[in-house]
N, C-alpha and C. Protein backbone atom coordinates (compact mmCIF):
# COMPACT_ATOMS: atom_id res chain seq x y z
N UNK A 1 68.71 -105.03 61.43
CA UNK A 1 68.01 -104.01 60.68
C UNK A 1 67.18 -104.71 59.62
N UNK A 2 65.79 -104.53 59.62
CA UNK A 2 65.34 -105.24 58.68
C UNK A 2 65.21 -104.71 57.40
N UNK A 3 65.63 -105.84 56.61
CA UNK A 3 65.41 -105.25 54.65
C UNK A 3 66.94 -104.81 54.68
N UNK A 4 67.82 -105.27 55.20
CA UNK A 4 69.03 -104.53 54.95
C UNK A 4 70.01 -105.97 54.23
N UNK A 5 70.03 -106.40 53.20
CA UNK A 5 70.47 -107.66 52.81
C UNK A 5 72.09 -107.61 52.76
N UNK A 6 72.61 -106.43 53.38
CA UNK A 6 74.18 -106.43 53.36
C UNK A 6 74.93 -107.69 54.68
N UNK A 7 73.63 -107.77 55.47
CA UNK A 7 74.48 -108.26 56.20
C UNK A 7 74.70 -110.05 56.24
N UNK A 8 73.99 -110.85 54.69
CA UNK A 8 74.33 -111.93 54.52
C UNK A 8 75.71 -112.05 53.74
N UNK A 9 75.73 -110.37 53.09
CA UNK A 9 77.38 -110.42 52.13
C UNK A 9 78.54 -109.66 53.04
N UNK A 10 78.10 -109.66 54.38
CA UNK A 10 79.37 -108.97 54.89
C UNK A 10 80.48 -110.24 55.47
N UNK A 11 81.61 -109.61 55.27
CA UNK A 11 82.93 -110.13 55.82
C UNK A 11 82.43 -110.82 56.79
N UNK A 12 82.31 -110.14 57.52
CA UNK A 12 81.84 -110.61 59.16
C UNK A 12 81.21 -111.55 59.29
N UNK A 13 80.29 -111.94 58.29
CA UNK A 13 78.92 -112.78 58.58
C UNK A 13 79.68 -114.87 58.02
N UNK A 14 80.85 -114.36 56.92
CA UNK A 14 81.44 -115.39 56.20
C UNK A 14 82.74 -116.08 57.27
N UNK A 15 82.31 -117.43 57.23
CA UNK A 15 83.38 -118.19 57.97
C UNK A 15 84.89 -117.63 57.75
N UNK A 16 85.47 -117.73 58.83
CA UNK A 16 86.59 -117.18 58.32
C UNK A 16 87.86 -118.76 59.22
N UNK A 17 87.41 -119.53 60.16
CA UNK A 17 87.99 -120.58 60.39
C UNK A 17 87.24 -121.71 60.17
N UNK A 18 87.75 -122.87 59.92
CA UNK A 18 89.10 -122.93 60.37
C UNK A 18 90.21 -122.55 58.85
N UNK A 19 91.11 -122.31 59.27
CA UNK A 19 92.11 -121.80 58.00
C UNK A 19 92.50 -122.75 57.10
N UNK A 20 92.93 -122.63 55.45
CA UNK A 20 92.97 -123.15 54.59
C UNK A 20 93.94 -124.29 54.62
N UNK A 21 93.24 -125.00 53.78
CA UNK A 21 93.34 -126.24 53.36
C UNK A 21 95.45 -126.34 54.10
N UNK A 22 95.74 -127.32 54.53
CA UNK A 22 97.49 -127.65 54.85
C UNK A 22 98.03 -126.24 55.85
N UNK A 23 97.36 -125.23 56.05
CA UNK A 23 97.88 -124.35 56.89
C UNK A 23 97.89 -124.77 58.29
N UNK A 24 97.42 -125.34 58.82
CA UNK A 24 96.86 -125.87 60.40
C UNK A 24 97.73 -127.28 60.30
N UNK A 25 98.60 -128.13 59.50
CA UNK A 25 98.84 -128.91 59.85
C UNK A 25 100.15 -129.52 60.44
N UNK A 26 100.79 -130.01 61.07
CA UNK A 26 101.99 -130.26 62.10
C UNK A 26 103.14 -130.00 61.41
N UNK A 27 103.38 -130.32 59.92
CA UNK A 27 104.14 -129.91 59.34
C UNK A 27 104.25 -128.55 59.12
N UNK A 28 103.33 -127.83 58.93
CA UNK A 28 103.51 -126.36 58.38
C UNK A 28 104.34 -125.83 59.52
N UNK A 29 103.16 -126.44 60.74
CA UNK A 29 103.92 -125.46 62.38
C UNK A 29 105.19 -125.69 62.61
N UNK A 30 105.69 -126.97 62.43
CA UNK A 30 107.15 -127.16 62.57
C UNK A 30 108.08 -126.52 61.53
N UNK A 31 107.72 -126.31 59.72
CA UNK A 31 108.27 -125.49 59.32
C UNK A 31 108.74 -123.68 59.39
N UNK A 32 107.37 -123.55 60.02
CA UNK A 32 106.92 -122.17 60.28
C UNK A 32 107.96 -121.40 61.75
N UNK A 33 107.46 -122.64 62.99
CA UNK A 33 108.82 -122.47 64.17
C UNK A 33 109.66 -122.38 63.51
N UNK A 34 110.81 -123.29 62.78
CA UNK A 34 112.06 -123.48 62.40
C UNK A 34 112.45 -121.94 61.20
N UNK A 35 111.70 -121.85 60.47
CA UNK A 35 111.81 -120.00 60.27
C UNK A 35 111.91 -118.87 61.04
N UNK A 36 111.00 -119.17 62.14
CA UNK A 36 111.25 -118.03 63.36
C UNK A 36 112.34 -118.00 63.71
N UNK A 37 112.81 -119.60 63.88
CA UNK A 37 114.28 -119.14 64.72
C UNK A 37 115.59 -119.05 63.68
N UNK A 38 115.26 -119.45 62.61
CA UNK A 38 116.53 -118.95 61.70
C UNK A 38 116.31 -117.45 61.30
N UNK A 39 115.09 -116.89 61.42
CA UNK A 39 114.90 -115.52 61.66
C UNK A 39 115.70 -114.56 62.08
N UNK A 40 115.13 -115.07 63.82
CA UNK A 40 115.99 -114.54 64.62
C UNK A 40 117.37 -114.92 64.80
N UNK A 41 117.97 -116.02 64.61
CA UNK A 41 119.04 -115.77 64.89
C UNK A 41 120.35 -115.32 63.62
N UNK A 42 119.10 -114.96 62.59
CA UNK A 42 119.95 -114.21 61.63
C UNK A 42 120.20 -112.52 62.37
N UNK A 43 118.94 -112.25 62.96
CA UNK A 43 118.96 -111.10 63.42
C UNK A 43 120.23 -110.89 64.98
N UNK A 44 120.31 -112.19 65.74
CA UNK A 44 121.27 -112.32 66.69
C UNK A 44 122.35 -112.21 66.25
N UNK A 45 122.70 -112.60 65.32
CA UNK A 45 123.82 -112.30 64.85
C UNK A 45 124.49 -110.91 64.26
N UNK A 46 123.44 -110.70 63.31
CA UNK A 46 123.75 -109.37 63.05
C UNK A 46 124.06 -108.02 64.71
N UNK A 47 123.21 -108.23 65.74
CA UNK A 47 123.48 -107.50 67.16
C UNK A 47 124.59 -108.01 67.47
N UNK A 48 125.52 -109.29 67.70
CA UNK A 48 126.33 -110.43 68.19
C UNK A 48 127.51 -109.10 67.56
N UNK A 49 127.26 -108.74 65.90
CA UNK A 49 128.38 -108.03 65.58
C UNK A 49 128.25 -106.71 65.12
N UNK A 50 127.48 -106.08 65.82
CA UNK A 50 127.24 -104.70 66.48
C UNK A 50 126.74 -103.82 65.60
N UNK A 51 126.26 -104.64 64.07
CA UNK A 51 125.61 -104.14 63.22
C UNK A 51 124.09 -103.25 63.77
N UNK A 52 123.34 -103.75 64.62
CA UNK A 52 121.93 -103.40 65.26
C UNK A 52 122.11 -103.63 66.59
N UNK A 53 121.42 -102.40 67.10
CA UNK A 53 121.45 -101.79 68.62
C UNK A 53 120.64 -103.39 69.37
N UNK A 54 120.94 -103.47 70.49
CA UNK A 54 119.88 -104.20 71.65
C UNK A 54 118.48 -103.50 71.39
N UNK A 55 117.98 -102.71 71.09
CA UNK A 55 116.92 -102.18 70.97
C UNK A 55 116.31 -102.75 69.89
N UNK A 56 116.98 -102.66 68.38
CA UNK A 56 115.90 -103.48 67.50
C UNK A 56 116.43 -104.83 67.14
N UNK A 57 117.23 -105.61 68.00
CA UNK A 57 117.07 -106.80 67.92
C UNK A 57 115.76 -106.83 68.71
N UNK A 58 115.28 -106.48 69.72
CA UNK A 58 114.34 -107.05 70.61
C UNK A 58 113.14 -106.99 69.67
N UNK A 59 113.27 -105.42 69.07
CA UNK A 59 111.69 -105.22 68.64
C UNK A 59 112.13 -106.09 66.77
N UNK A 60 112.79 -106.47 66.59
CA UNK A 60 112.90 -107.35 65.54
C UNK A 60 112.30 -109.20 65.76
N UNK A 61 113.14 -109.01 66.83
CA UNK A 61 112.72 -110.62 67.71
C UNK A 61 111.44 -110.65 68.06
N UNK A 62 110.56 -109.60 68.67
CA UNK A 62 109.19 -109.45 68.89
C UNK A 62 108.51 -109.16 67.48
N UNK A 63 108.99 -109.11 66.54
CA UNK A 63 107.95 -108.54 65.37
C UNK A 63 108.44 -109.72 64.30
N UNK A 64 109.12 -110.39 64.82
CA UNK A 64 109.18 -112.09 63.82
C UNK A 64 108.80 -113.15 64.47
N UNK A 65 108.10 -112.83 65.76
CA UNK A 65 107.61 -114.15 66.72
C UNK A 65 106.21 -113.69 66.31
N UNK A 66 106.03 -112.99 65.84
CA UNK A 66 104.65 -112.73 65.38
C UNK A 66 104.08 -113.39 64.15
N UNK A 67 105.30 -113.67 63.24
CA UNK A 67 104.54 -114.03 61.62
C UNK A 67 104.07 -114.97 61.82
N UNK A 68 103.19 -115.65 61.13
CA UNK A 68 102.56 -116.70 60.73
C UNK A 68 102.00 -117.58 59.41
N UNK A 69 103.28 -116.76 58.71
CA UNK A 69 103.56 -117.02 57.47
C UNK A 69 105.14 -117.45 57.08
N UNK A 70 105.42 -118.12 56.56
CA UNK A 70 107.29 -117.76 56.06
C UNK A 70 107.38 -117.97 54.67
């Protein structure tokens, strides 16, 4: 659209990878895995002793294989 100067300040238009500074690096990912699975198997446990159904361990286990943060 011409004359429309929004679209040098939009979100969209601004780099958004590669991601910040130490986030991308071998250490983070190996810290980041090793959270998932103390995650989950905090959550295995809690199902293991019948605290939470088979049902939201799964959708617990599927919705902490997701973060990408810890």
């Amino acid at each position: 659209m011409k004359g429309w100067s929004g679209y040098q300040n939009s979100p969209i238009n601004k780099k958004i990878w590669p991601p910040t500074k130490g986030d991308n690096t071998l250490e983070y990912q190996e810290e980041l895995r090793e959270a998932n699975e103390r995650a989950i198997a905090k959550q295995k446990a809690l199902y293991d002793s019948g605290k939470i159904t088979k049902e939201q361990f799964e959708s617990d286990k599927k919705e902490i294989s997701k973060y990408v943060d810890y």
